[in-house]
N, C-alpha and C. Protein backbone atom coordinates (compact mmCIF):
# COMPACT_ATOMS: atom_id res chain seq x y z
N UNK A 1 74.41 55.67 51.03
CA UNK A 1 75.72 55.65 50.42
C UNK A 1 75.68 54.82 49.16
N UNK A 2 76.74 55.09 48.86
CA UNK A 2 76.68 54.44 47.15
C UNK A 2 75.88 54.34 46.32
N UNK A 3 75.44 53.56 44.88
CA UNK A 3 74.60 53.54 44.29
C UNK A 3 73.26 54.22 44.51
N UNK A 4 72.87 52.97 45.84
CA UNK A 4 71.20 53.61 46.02
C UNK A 4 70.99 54.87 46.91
N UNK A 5 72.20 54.99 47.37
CA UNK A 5 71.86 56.60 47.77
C UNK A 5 71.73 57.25 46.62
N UNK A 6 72.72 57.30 46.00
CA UNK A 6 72.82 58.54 44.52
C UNK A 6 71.25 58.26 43.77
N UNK A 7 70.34 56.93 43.62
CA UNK A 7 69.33 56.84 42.96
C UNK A 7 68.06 57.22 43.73
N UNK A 8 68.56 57.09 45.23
CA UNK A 8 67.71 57.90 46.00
C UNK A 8 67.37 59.11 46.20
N UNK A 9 68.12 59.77 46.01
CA UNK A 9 68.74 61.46 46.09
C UNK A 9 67.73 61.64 44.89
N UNK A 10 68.13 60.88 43.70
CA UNK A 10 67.52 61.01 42.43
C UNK A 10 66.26 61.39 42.16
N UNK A 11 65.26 60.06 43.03
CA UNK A 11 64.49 60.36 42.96
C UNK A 11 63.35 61.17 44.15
N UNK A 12 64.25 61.80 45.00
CA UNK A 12 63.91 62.84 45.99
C UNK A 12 64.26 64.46 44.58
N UNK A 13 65.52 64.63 44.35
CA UNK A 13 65.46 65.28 43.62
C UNK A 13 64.45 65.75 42.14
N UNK A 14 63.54 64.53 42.07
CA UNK A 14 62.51 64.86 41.16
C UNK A 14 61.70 65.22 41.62
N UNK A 15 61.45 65.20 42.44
CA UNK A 15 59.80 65.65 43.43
C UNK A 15 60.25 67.30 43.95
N UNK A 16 61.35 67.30 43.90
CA UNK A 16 62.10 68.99 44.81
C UNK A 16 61.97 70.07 43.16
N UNK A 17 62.70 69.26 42.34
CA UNK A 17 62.46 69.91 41.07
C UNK A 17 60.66 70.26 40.40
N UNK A 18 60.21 69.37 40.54
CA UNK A 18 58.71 69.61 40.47
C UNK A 18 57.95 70.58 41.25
N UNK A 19 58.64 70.70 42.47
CA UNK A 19 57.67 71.59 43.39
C UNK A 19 58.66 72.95 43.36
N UNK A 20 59.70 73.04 42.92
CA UNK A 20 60.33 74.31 42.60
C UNK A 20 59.27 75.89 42.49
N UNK A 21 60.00 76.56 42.73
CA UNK A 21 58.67 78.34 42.50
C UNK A 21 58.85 78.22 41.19
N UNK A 22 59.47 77.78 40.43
CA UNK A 22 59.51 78.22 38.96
C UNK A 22 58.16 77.30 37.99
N UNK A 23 57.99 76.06 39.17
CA UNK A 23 57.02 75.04 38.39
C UNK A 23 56.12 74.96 39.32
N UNK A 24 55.44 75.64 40.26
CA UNK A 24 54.60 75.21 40.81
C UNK A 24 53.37 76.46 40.40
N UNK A 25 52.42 75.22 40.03
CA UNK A 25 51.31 76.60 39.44
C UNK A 25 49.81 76.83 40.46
N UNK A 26 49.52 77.82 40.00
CA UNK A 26 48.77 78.47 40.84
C UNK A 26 47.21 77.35 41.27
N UNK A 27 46.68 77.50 41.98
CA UNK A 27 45.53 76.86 42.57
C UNK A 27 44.35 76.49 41.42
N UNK A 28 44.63 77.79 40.74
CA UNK A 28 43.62 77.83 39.88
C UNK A 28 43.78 76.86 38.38
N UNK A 29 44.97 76.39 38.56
CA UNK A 29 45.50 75.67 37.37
C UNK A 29 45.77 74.36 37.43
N UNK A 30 45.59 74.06 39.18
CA UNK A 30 45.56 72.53 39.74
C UNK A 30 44.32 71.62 38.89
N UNK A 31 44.65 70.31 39.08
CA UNK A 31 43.18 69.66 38.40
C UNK A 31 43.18 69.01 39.84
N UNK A 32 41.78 68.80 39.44
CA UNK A 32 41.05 68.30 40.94
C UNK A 32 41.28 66.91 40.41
N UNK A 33 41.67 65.94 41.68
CA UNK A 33 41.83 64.66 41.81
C UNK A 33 40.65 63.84 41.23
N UNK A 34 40.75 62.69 40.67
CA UNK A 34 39.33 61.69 40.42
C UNK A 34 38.90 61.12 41.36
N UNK A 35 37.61 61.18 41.42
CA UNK A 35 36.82 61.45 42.50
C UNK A 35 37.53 59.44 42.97
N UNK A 36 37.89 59.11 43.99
CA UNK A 36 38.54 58.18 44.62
C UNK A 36 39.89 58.06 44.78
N UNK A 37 40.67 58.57 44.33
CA UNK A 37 42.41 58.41 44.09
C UNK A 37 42.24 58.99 45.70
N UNK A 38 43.40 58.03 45.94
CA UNK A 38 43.63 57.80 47.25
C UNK A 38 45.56 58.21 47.45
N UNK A 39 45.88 59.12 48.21
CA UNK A 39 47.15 58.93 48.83
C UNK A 39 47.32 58.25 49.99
N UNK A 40 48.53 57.41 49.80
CA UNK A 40 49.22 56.79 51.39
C UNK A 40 50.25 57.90 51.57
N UNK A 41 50.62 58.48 52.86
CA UNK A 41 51.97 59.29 53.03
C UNK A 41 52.51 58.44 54.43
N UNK A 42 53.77 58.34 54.30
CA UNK A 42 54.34 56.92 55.24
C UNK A 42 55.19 57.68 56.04
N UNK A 43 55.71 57.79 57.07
CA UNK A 43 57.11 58.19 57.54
C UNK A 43 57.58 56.72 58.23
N UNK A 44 58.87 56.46 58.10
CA UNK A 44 59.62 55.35 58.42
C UNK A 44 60.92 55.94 59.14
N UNK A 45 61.29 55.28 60.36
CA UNK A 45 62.66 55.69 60.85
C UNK A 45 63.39 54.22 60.30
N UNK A 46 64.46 54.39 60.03
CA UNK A 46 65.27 53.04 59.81
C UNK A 46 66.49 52.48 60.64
N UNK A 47 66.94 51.18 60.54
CA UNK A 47 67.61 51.15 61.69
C UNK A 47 68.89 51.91 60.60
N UNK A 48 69.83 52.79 61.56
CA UNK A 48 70.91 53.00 60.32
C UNK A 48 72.15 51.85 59.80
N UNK A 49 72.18 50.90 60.07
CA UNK A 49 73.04 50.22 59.60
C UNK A 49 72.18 49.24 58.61
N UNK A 50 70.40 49.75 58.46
CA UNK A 50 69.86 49.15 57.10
C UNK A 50 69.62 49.90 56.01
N UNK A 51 69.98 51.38 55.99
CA UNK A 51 69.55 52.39 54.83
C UNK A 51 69.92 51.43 53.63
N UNK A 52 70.90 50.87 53.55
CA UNK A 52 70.97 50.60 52.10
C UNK A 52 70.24 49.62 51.74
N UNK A 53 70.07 48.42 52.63
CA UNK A 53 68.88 47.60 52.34
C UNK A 53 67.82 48.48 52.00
N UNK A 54 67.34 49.26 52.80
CA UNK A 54 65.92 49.96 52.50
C UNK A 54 66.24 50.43 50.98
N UNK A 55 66.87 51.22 50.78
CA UNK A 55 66.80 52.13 49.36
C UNK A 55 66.81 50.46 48.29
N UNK A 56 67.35 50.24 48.31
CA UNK A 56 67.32 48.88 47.50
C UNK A 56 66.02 48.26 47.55
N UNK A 57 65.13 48.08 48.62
CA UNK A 57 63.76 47.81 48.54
C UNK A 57 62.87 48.89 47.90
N UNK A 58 62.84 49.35 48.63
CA UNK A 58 61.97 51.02 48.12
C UNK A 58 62.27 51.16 46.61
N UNK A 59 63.67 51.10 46.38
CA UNK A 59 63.75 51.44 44.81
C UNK A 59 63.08 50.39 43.61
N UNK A 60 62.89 49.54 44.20
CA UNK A 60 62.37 48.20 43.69
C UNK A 60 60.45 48.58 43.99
N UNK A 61 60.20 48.96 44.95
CA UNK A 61 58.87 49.12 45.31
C UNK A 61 58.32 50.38 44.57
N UNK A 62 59.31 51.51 44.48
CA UNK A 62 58.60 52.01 43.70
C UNK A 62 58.41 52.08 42.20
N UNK A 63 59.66 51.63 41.89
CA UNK A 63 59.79 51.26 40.71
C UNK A 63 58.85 50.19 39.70
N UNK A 64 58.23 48.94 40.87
CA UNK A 64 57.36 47.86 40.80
C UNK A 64 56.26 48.87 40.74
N UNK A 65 56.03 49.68 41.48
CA UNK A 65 54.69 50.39 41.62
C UNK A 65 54.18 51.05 40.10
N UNK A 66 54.99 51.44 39.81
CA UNK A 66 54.95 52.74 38.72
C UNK A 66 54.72 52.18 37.40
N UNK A 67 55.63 50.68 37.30
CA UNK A 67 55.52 50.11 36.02
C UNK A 67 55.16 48.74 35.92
N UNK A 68 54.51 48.23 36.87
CA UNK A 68 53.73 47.14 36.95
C UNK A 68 52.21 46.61 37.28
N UNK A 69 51.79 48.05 37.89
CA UNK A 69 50.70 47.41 38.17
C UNK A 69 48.94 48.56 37.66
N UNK A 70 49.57 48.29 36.03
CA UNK A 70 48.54 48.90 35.14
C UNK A 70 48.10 50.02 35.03
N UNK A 71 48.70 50.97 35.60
CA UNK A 71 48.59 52.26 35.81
C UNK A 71 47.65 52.64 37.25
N UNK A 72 47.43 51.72 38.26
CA UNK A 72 46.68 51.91 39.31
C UNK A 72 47.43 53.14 40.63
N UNK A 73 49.10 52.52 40.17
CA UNK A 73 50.17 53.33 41.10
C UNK A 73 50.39 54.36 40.32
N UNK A 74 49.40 55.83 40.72
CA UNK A 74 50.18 57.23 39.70
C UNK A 74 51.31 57.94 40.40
N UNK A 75 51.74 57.77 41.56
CA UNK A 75 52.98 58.30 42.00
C UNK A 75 53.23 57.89 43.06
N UNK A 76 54.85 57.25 43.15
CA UNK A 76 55.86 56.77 43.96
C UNK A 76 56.49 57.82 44.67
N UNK A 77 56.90 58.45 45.72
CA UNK A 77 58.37 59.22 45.80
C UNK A 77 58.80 58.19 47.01
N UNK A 78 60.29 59.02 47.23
CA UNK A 78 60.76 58.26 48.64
C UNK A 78 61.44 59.62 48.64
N UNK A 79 61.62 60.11 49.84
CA UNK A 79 61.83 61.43 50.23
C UNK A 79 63.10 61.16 51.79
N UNK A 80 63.73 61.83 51.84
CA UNK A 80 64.79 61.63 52.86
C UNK A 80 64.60 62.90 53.73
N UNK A 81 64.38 62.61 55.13
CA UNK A 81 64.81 64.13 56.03
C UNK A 81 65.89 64.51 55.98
N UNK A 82 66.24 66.16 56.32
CA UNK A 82 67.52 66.66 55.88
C UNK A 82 67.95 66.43 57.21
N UNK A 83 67.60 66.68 57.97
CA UNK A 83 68.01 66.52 59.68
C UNK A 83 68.19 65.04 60.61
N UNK A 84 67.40 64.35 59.98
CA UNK A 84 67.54 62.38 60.59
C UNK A 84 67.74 61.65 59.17
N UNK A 85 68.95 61.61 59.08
CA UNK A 85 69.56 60.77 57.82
C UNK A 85 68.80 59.10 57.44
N UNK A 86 68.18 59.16 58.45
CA UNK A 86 67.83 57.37 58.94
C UNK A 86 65.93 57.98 58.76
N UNK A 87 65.54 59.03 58.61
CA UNK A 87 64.34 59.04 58.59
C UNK A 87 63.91 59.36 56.95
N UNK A 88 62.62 58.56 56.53
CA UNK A 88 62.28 58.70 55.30
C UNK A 88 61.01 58.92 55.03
N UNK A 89 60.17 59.65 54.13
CA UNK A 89 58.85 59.81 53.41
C UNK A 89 58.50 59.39 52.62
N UNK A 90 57.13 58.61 52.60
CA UNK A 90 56.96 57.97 51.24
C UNK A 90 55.82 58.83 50.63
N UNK A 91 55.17 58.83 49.79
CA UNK A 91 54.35 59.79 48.87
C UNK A 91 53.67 58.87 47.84
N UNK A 92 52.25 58.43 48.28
CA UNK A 92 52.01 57.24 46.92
C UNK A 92 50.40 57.49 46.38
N UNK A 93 50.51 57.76 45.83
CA UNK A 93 49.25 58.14 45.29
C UNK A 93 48.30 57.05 44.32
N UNK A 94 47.29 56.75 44.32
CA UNK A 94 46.60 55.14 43.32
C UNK A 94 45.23 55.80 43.57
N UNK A 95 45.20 55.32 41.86
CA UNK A 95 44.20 55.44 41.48
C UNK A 95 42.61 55.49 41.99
N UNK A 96 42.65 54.32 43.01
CA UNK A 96 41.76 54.08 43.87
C UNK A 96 41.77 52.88 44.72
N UNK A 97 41.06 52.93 45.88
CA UNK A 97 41.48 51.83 47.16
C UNK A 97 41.72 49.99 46.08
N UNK A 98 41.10 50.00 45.48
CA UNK A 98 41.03 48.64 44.80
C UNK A 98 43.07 48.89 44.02
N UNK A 99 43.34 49.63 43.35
CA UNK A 99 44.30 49.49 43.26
C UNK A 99 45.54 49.84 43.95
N UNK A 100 45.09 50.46 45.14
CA UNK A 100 46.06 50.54 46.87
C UNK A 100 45.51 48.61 47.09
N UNK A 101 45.00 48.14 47.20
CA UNK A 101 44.61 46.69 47.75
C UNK A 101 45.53 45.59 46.73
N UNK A 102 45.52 45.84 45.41
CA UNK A 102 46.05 45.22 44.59
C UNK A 102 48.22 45.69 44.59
N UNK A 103 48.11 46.47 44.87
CA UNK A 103 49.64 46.90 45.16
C UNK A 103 49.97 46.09 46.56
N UNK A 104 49.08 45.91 47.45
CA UNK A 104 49.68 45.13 48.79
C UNK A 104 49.84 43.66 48.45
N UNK A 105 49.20 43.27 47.16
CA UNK A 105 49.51 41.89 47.18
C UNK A 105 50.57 41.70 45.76
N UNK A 106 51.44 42.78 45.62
CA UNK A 106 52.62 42.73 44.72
C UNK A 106 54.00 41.81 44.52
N UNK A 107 54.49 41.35 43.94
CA UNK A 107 55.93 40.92 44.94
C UNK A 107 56.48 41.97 45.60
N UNK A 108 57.14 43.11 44.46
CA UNK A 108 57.69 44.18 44.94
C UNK A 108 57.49 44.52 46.70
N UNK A 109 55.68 45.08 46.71
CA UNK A 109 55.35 44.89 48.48
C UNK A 109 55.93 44.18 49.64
N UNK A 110 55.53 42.91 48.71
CA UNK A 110 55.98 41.81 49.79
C UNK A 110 57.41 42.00 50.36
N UNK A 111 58.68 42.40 49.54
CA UNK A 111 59.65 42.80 49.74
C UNK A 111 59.88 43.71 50.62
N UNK A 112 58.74 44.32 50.60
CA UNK A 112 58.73 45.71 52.03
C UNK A 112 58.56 45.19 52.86
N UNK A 113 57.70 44.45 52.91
CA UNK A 113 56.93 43.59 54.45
C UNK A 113 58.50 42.69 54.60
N UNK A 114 58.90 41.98 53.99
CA UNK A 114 60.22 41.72 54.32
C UNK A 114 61.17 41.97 54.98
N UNK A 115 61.26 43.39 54.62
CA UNK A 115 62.27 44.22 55.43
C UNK A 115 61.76 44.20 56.50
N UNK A 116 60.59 45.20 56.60
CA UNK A 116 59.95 45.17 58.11
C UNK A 116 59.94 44.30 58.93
N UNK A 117 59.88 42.75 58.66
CA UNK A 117 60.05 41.48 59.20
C UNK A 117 61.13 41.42 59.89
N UNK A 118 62.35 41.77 59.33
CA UNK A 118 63.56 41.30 59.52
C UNK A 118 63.84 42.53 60.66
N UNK A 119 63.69 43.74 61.29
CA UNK A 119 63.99 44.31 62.32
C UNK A 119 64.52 45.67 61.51
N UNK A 120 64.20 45.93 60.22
CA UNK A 120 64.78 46.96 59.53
C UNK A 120 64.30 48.25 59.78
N UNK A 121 63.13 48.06 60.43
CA UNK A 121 62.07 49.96 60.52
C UNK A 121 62.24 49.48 62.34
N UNK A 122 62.56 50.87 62.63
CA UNK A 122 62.51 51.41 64.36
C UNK A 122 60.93 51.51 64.17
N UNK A 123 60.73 51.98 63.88
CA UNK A 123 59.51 53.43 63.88
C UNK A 123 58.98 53.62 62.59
N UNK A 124 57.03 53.74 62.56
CA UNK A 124 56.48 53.82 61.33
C UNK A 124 55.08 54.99 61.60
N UNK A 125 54.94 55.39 61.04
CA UNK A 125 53.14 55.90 60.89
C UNK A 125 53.31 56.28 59.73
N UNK A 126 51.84 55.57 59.29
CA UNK A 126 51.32 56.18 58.38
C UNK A 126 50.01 56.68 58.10
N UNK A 127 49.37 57.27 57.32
CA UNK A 127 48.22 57.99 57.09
C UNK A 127 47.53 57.85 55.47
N UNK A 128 46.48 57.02 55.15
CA UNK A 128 45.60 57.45 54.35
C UNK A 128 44.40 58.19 54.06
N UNK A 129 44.79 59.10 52.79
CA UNK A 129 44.34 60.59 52.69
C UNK A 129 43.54 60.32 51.46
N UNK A 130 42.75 61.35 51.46
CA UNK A 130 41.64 61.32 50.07
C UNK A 130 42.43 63.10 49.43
N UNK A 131 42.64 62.40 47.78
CA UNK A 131 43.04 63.11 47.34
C UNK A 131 42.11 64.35 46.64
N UNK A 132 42.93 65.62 47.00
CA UNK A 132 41.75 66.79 46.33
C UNK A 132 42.05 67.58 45.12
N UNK A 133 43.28 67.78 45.45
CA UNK A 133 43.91 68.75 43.97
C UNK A 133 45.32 67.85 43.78
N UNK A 134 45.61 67.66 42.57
CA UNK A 134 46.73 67.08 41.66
C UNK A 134 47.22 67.62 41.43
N UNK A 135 48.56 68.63 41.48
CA UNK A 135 49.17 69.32 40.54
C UNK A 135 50.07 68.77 39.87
């Protein structure tokens, strides 16, 4: 709700616009990832009476990600399920494990671990992936 919903939406809505049929190009036009770029993909349940804390972190985390830490963070999203209002996706892509290692010791981060501290995430998994094609 409010603000950081609408900036949330925002930036869910850039990642929906990007992968649109009108912009998504063929296999053959993908570039293959550099050989180490690493994705994290996160799913988080939240408690619901913290969404707005969260978007307020996250928006800060990814935002910290994208423009602070030398170009190591090449893509942030935060993604919302349409069906569990309280459930979220993260999408983070870096350059390589040294700059996934250097993002955990961020402030921005620390602010995540924060939340998490405080009783804000039900429920987490996540998964690191080796990246193959970039589009």
């Amino acid at each position: 709700t409010g603000e950081h919903a609408f900036r949330a939406s925002a930036v869910c809505f850039g990642l929906m616009a990007a992968c649109s049929p009108a912009n998504i190009r063929s296999r053959s036009s993908m570039t293959s990832a550099a050989v180490g770029n690493i994705a994290v993909v996160v799913e988080v349940e939240i408690a619901p009476d913290r969404i707005d804390d969260f978007l307020k972190v996250m928006e800060g985390d990814a935002i910290g990600s994208r423009e602070r830490e030398n170009g190591g963070c090449l893509r942030f999203d935060v993604l919302r399920d349409q069906e569990r209002s309280n459930v979220f996706r993260l999408y983070e892509l870096y350059r390589d494990r040294a700059a996934l290692d250097f993002h955990k010791e961020q402030p921005h981060f620390l602010k995540w671990r924060e939340f998490k501290a405080s009783g804000g995430v039900i429920s987490q998994k996540s998964a690191l992936n080796d990246a193959i094609f970039v589009a």
